[in-house]
PDB file of N, CA and C in Angstrom:
ATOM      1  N   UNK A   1     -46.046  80.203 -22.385  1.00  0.00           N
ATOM      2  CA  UNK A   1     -45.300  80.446 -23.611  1.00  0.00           C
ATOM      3  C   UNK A   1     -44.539  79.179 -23.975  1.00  0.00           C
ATOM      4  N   UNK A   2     -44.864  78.844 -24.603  1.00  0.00           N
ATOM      5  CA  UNK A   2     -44.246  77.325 -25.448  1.00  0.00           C
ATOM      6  C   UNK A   2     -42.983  78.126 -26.334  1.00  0.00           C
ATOM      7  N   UNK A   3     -41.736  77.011 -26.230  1.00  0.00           N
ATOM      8  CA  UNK A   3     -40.568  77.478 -26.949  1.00  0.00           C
ATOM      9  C   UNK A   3     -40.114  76.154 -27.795  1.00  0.00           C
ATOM     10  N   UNK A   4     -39.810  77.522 -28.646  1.00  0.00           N
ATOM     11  CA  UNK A   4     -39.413  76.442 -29.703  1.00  0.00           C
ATOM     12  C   UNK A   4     -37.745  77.186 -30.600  1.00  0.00           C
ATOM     13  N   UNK A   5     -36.959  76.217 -30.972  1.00  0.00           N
ATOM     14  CA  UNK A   5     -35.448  76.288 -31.117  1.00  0.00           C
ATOM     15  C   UNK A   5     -35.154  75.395 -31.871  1.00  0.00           C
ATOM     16  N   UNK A   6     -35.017  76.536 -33.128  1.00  0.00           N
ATOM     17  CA  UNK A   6     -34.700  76.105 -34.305  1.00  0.00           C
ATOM     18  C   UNK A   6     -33.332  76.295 -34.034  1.00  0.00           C
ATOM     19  N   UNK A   7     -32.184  74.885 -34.774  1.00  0.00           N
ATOM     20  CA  UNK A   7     -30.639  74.803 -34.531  1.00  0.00           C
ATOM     21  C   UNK A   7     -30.257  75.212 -35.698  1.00  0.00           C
ATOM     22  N   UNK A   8     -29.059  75.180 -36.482  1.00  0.00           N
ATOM     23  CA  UNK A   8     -28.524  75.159 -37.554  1.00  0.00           C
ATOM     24  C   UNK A   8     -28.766  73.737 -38.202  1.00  0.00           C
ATOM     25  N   UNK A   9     -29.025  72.608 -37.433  1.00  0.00           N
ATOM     26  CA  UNK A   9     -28.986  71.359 -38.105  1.00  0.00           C
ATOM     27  C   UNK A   9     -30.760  71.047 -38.486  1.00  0.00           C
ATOM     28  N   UNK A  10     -31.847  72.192 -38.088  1.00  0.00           N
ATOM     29  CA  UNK A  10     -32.977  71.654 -38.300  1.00  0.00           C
ATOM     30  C   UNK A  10     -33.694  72.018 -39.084  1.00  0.00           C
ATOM     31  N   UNK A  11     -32.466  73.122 -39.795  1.00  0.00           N
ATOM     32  CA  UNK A  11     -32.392  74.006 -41.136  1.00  0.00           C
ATOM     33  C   UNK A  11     -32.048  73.244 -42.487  1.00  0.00           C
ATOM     34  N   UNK A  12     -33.203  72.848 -43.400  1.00  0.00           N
ATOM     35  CA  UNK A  12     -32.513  71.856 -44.196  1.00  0.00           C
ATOM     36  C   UNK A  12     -32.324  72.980 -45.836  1.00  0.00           C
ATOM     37  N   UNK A  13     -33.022  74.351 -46.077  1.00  0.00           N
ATOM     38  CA  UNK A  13     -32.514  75.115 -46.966  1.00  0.00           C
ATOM     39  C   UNK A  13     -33.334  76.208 -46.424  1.00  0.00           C
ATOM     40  N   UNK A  14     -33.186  77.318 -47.068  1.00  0.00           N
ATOM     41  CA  UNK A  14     -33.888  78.799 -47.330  1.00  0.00           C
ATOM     42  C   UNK A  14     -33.930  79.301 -48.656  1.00  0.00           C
ATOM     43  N   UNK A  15     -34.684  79.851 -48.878  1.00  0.00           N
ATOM     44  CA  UNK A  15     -35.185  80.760 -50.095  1.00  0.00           C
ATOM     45  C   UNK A  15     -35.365  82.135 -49.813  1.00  0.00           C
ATOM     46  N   UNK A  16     -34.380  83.189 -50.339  1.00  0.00           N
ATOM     47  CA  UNK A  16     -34.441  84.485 -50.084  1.00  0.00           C
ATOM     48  C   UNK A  16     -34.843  85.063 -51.189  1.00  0.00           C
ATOM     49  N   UNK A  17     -35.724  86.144 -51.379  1.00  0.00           N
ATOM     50  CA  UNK A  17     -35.814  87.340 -52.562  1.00  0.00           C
ATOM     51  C   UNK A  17     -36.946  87.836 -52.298  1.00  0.00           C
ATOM     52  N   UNK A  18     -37.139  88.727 -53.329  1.00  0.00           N
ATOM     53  CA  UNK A  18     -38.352  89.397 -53.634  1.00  0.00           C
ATOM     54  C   UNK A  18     -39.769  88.798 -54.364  1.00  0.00           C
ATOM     55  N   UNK A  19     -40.701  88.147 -53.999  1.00  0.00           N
ATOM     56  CA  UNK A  19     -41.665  87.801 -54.526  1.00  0.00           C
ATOM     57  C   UNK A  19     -42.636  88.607 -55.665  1.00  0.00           C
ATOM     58  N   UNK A  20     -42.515  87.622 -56.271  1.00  0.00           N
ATOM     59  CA  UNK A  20     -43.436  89.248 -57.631  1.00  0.00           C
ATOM     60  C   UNK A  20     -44.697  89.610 -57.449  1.00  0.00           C
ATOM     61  N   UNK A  21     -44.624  90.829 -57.438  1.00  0.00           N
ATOM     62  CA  UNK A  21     -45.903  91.766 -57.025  1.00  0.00           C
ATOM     63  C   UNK A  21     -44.812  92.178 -55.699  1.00  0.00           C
ATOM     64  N   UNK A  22     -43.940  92.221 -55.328  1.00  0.00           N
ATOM     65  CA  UNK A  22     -43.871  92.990 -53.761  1.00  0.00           C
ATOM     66  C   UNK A  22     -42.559  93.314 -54.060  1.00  0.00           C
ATOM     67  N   UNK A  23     -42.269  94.606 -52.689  1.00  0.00           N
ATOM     68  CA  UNK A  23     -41.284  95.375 -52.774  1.00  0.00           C
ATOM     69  C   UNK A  23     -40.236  94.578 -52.114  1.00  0.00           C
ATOM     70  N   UNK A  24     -40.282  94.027 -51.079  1.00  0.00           N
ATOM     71  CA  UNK A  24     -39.468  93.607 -49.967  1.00  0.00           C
ATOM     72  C   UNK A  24     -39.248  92.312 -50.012  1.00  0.00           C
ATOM     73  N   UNK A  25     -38.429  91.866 -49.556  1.00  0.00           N
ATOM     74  CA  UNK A  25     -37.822  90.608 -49.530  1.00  0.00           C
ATOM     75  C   UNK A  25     -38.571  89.709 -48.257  1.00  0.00           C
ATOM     76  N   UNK A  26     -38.345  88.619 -48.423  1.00  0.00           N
ATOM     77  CA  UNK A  26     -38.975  87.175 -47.973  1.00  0.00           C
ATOM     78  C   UNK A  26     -37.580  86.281 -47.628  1.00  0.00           C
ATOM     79  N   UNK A  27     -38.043  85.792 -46.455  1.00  0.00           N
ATOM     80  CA  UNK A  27     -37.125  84.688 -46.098  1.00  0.00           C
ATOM     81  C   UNK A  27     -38.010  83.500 -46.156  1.00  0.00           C
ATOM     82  N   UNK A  28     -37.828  81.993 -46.450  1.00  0.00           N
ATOM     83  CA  UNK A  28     -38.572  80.764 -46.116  1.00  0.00           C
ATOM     84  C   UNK A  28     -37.710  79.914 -45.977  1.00  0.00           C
ATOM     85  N   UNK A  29     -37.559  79.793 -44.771  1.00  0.00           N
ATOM     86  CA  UNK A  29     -36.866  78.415 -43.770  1.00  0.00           C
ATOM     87  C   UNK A  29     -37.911  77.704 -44.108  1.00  0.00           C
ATOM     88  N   UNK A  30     -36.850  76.090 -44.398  1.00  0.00           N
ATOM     89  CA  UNK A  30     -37.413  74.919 -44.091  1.00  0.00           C
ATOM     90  C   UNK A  30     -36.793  74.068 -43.438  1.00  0.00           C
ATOM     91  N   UNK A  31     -37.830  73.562 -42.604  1.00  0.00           N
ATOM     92  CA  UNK A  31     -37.209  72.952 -41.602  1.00  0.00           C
ATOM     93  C   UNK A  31     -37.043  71.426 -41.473  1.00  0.00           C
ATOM     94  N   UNK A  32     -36.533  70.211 -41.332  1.00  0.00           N
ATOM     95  CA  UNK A  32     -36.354  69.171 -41.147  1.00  0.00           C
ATOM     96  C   UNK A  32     -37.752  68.453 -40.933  1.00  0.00           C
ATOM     97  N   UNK A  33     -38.367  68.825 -39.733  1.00  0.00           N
ATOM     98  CA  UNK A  33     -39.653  68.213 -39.579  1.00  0.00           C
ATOM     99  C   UNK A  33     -40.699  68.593 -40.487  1.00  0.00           C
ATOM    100  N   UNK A  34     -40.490  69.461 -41.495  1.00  0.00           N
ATOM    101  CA  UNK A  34     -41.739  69.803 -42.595  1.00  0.00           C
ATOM    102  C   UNK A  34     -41.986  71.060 -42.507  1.00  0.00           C
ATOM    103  N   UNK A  35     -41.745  71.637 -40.951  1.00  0.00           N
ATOM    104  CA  UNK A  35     -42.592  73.224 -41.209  1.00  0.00           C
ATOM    105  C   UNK A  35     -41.031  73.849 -41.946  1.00  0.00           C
ATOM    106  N   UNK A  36     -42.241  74.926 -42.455  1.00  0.00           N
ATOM    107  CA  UNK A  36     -42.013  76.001 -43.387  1.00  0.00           C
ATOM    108  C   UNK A  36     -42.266  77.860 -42.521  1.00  0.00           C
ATOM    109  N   UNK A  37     -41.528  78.365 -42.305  1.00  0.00           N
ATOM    110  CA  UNK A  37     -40.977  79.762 -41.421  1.00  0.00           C
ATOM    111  C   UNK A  37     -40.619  80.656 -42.606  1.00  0.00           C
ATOM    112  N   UNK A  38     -41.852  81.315 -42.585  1.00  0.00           N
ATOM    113  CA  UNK A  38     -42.058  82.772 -43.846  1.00  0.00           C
ATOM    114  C   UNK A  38     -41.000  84.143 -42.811  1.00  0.00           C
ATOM    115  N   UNK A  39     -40.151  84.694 -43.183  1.00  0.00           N
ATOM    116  CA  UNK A  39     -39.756  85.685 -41.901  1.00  0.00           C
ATOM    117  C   UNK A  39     -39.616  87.144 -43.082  1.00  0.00           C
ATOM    118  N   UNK A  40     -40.447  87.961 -42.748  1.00  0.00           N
ATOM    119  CA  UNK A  40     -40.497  89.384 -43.501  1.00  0.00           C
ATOM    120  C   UNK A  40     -39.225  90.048 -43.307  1.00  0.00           C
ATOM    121  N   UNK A  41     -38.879  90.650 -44.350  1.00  0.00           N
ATOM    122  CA  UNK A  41     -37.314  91.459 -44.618  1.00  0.00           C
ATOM    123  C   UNK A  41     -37.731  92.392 -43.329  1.00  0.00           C
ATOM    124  N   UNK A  42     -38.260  93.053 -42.916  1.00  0.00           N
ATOM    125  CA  UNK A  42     -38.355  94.355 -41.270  1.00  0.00           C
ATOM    126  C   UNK A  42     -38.025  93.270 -40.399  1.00  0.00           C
ATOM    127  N   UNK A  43     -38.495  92.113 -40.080  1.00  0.00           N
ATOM    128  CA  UNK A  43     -38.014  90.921 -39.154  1.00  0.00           C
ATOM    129  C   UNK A  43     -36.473  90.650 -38.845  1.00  0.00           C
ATOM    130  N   UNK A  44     -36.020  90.545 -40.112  1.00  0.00           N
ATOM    131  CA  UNK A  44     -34.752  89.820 -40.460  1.00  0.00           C
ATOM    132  C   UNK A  44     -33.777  91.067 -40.291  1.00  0.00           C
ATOM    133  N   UNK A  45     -34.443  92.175 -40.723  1.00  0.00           N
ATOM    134  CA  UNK A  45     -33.528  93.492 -40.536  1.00  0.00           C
ATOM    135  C   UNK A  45     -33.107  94.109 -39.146  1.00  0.00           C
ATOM    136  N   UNK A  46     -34.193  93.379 -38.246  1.00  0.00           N
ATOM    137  CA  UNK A  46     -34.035  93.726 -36.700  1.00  0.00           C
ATOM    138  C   UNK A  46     -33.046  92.685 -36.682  1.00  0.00           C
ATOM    139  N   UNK A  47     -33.270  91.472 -36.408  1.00  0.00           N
ATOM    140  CA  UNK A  47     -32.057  90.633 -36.190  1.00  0.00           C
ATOM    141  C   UNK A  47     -31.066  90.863 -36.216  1.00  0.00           C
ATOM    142  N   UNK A  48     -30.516  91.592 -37.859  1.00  0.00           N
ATOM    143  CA  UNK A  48     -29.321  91.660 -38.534  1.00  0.00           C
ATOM    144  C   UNK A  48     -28.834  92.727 -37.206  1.00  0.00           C
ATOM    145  N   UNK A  49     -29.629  93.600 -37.618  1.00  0.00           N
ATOM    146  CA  UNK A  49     -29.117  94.965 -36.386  1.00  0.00           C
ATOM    147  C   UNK A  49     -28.928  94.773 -35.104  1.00  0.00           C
ATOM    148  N   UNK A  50     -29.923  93.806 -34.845  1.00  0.00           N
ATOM    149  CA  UNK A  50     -29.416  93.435 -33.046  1.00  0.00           C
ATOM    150  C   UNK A  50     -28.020  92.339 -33.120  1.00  0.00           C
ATOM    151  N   UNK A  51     -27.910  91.495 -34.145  1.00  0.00           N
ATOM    152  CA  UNK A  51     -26.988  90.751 -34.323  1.00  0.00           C
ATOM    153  C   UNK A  51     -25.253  91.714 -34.174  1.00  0.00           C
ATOM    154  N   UNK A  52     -25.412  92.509 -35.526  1.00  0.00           N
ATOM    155  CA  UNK A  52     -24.091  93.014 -35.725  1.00  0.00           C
ATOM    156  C   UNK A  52     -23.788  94.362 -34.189  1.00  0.00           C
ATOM    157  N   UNK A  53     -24.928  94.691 -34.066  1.00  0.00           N
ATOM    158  CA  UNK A  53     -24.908  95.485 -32.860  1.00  0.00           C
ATOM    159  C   UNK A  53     -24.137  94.718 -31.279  1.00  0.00           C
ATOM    160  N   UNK A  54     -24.518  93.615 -31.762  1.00  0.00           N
ATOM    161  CA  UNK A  54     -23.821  92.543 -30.030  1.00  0.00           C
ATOM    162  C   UNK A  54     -22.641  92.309 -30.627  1.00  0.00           C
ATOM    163  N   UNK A  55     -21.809  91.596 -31.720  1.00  0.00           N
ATOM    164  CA  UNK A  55     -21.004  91.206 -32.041  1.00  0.00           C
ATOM    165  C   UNK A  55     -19.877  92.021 -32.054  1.00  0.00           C
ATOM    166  N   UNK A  56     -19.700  93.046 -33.015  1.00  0.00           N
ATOM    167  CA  UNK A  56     -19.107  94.687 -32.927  1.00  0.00           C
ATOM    168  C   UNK A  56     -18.891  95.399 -32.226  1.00  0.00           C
ATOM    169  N   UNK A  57     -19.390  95.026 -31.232  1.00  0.00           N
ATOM    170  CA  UNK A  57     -19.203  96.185 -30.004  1.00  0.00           C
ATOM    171  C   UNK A  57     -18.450  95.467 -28.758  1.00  0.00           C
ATOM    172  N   UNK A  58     -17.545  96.048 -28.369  1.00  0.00           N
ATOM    173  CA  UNK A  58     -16.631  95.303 -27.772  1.00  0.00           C
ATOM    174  C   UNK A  58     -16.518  95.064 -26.342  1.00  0.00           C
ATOM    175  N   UNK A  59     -18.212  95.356 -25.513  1.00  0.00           N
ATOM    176  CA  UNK A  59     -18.479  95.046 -24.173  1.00  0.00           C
ATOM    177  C   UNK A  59     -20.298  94.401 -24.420  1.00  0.00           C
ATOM    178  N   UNK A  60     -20.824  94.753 -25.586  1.00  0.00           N
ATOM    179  CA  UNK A  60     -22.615  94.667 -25.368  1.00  0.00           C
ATOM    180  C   UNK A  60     -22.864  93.221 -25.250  1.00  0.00           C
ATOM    181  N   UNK A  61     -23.387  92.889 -24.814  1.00  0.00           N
ATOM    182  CA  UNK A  61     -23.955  91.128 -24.684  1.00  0.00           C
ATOM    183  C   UNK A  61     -25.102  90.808 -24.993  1.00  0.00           C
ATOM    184  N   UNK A  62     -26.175  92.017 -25.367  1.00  0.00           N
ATOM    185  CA  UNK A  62     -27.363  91.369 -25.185  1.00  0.00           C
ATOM    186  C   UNK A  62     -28.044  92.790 -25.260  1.00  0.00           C
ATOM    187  N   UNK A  63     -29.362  92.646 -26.180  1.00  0.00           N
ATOM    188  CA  UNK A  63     -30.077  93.776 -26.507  1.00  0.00           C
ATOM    189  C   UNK A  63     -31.678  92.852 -26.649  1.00  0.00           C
ATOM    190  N   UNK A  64     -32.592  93.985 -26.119  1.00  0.00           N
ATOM    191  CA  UNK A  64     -33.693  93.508 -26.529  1.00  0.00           C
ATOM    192  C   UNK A  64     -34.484  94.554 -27.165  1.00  0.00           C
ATOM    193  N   UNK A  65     -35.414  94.079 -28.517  1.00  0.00           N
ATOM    194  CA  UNK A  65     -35.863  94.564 -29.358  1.00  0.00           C
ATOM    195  C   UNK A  65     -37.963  93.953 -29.154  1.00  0.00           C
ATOM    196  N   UNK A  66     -38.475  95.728 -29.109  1.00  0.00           N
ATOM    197  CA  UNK A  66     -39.982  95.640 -29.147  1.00  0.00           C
ATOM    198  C   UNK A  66     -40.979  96.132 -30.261  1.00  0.00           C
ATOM    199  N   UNK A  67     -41.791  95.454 -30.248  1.00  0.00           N
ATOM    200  CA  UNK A  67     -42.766  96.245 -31.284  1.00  0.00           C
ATOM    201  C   UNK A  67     -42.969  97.456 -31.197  1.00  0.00           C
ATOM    202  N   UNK A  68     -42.703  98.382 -32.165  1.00  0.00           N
ATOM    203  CA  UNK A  68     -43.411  99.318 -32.171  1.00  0.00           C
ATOM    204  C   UNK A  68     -44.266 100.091 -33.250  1.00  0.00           C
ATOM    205  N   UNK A  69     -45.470 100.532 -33.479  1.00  0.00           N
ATOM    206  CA  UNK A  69     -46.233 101.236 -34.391  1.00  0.00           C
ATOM    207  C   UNK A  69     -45.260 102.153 -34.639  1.00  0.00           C
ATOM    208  N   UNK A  70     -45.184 102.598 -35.714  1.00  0.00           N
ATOM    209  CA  UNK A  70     -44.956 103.907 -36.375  1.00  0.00           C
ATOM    210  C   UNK A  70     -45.512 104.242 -37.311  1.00  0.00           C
ATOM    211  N   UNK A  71     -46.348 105.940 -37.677  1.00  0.00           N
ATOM    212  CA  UNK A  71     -47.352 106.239 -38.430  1.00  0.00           C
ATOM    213  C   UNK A  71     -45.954 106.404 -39.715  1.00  0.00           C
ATOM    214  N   UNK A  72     -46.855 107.135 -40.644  1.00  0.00           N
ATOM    215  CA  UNK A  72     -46.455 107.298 -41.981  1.00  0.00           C
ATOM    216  C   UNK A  72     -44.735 108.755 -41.785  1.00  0.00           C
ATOM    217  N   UNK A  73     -45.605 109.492 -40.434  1.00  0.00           N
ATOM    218  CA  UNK A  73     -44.740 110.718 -40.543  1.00  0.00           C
ATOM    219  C   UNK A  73     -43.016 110.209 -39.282  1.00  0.00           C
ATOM    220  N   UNK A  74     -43.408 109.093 -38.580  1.00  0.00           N
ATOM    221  CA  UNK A  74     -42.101 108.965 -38.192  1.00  0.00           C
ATOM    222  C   UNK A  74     -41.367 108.118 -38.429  1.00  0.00           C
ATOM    223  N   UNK A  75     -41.811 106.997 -39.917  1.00  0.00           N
ATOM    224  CA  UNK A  75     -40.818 106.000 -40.577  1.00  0.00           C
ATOM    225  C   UNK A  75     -40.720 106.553 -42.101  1.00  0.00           C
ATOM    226  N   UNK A  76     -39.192 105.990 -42.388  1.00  0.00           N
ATOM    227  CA  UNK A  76     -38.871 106.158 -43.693  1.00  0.00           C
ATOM    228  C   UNK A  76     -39.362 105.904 -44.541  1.00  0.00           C
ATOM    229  N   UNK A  77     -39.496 106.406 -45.750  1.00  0.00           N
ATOM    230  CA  UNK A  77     -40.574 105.713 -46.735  1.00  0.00           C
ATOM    231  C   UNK A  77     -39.655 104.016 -47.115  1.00  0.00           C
ATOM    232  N   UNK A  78     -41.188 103.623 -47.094  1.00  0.00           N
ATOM    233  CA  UNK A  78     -40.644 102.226 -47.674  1.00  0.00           C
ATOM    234  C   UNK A  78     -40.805 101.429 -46.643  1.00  0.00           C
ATOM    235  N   UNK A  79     -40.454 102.063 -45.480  1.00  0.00           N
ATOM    236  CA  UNK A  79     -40.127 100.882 -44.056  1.00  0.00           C
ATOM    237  C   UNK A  79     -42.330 100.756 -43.570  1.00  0.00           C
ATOM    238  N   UNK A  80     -42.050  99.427 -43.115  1.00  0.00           N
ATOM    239  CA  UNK A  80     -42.875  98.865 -42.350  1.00  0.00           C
ATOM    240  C   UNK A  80     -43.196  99.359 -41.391  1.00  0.00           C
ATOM    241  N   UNK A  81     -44.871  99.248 -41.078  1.00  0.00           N
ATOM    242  CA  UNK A  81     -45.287 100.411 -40.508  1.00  0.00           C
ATOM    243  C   UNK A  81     -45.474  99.732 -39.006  1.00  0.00           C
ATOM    244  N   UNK A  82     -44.853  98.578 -38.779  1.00  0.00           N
ATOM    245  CA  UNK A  82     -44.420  97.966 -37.321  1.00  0.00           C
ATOM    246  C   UNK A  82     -43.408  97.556 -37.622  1.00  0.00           C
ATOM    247  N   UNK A  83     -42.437  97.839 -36.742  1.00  0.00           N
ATOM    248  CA  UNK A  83     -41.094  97.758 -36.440  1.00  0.00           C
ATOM    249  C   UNK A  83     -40.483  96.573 -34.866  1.00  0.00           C
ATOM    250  N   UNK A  84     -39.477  96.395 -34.787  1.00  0.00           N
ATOM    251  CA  UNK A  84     -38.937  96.081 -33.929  1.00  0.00           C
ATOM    252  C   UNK A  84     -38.289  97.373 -33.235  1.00  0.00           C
ATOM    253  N   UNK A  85     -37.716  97.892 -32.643  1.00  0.00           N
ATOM    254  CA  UNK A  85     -37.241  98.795 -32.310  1.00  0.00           C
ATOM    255  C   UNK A  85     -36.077  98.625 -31.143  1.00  0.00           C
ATOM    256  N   UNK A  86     -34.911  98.686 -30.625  1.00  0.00           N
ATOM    257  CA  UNK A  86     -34.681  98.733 -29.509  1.00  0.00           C
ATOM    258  C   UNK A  86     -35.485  99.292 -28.160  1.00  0.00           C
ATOM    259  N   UNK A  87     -35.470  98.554 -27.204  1.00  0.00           N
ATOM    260  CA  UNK A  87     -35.951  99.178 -25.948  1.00  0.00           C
ATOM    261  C   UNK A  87     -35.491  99.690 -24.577  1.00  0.00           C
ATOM    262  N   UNK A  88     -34.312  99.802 -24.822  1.00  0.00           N
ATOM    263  CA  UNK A  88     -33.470 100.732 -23.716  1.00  0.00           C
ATOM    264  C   UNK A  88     -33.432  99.738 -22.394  1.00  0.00           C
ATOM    265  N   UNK A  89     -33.580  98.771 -22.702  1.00  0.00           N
ATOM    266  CA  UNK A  89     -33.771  97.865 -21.086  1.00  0.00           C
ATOM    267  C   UNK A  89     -32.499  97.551 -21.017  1.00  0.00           C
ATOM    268  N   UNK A  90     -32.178  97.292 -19.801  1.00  0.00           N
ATOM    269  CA  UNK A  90     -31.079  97.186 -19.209  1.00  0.00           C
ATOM    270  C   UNK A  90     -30.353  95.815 -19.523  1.00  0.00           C
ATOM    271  N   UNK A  91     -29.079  95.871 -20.092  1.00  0.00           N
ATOM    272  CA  UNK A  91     -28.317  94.802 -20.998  1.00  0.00           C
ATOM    273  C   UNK A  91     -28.328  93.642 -19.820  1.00  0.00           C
ATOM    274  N   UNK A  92     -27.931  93.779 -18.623  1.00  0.00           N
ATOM    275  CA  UNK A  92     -28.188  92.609 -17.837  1.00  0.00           C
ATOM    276  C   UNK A  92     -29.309  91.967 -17.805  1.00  0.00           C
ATOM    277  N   UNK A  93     -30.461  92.841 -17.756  1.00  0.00           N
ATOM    278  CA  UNK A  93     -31.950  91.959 -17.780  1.00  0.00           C
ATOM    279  C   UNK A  93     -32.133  91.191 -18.428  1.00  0.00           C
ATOM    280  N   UNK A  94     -31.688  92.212 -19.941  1.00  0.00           N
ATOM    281  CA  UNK A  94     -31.978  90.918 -21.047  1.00  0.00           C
ATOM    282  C   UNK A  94     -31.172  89.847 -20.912  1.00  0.00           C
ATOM    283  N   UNK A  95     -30.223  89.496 -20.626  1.00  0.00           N
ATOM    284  CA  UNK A  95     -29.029  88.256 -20.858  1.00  0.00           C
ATOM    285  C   UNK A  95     -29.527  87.678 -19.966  1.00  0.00           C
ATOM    286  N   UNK A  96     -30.269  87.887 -18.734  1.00  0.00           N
ATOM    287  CA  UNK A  96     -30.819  87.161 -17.455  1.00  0.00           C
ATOM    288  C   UNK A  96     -31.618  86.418 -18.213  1.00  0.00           C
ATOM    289  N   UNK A  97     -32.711  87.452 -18.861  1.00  0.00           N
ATOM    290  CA  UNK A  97     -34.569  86.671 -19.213  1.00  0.00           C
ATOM    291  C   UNK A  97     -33.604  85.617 -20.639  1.00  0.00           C
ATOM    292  N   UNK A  98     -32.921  86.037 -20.721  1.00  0.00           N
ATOM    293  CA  UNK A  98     -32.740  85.027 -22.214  1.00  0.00           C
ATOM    294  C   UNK A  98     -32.550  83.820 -21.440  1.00  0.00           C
ATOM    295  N   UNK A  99     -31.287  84.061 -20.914  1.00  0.00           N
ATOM    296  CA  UNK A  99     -30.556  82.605 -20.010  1.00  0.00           C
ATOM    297  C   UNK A  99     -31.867  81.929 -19.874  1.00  0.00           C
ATOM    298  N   UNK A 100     -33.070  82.729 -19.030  1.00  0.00           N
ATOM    299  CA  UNK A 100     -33.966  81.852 -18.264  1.00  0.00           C
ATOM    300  C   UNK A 100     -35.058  81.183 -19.308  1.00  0.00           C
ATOM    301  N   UNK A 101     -35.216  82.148 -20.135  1.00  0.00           N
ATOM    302  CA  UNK A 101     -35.701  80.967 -21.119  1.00  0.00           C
ATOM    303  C   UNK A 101     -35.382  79.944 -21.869  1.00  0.00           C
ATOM    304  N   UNK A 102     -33.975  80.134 -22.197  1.00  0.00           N
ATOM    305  CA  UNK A 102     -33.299  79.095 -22.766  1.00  0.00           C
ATOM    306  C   UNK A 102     -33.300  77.960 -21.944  1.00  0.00           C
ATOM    307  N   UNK A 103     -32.778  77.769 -20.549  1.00  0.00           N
ATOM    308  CA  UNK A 103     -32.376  77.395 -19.680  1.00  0.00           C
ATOM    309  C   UNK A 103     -33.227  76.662 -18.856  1.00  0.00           C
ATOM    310  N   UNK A 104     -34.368  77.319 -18.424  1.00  0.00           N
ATOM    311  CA  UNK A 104     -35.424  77.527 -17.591  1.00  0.00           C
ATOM    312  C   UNK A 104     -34.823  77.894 -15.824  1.00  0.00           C
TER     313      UNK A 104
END
């Protein structure tokens, strides 16, 4: 698994909205070295949620979020029919596997 770590400084703008013809919103990072990072509004919406979910809460450190299918009858209309989802794993694990990837 090759890693890659995008900073705040390798962020040179973004473009957020709705593209015409589509329902949902679009993120496009650009990045310093040239690439360009399309990130789908269900993407960005896990983030947000795992984000404000660690921050807000006044012991959590660390959540990890998995793919999951969902048919037509157990997502909301509108929502994407793969999700991120929380995965119930144990808050230490994750803060471990992060450290170790960050870190090595």
């Amino acid at each position: 698994m090759g890693l890659l770590l995008i900073r705040n400084e390798d962020v040179v703008r973004v473009l957020a909205g709705v593209p015409r013809g589509h329902k949902h919103l679009r993120f496009v990072l650009f990045l310093r070295d040239g690439t360009c990072i399309v990130l789908h509004e269900a993407t960005v919406a896990a983030l947000v949620r795992a984000y404000v979910d660690i921050v807000t809460h006044p012991c959590r450190r660390g959540v990890e979020l998995c793919q999951v299918r969902l048919g037509r009858g157990l997502r909301k209309e509108g929502f994407a029919e793969f999700q991120l989802v929380e995965s119930g794993r144990c808050e230490e694990e994750v803060v471990d596997e992060l450290t170790r990837v960050i870190f090595g």
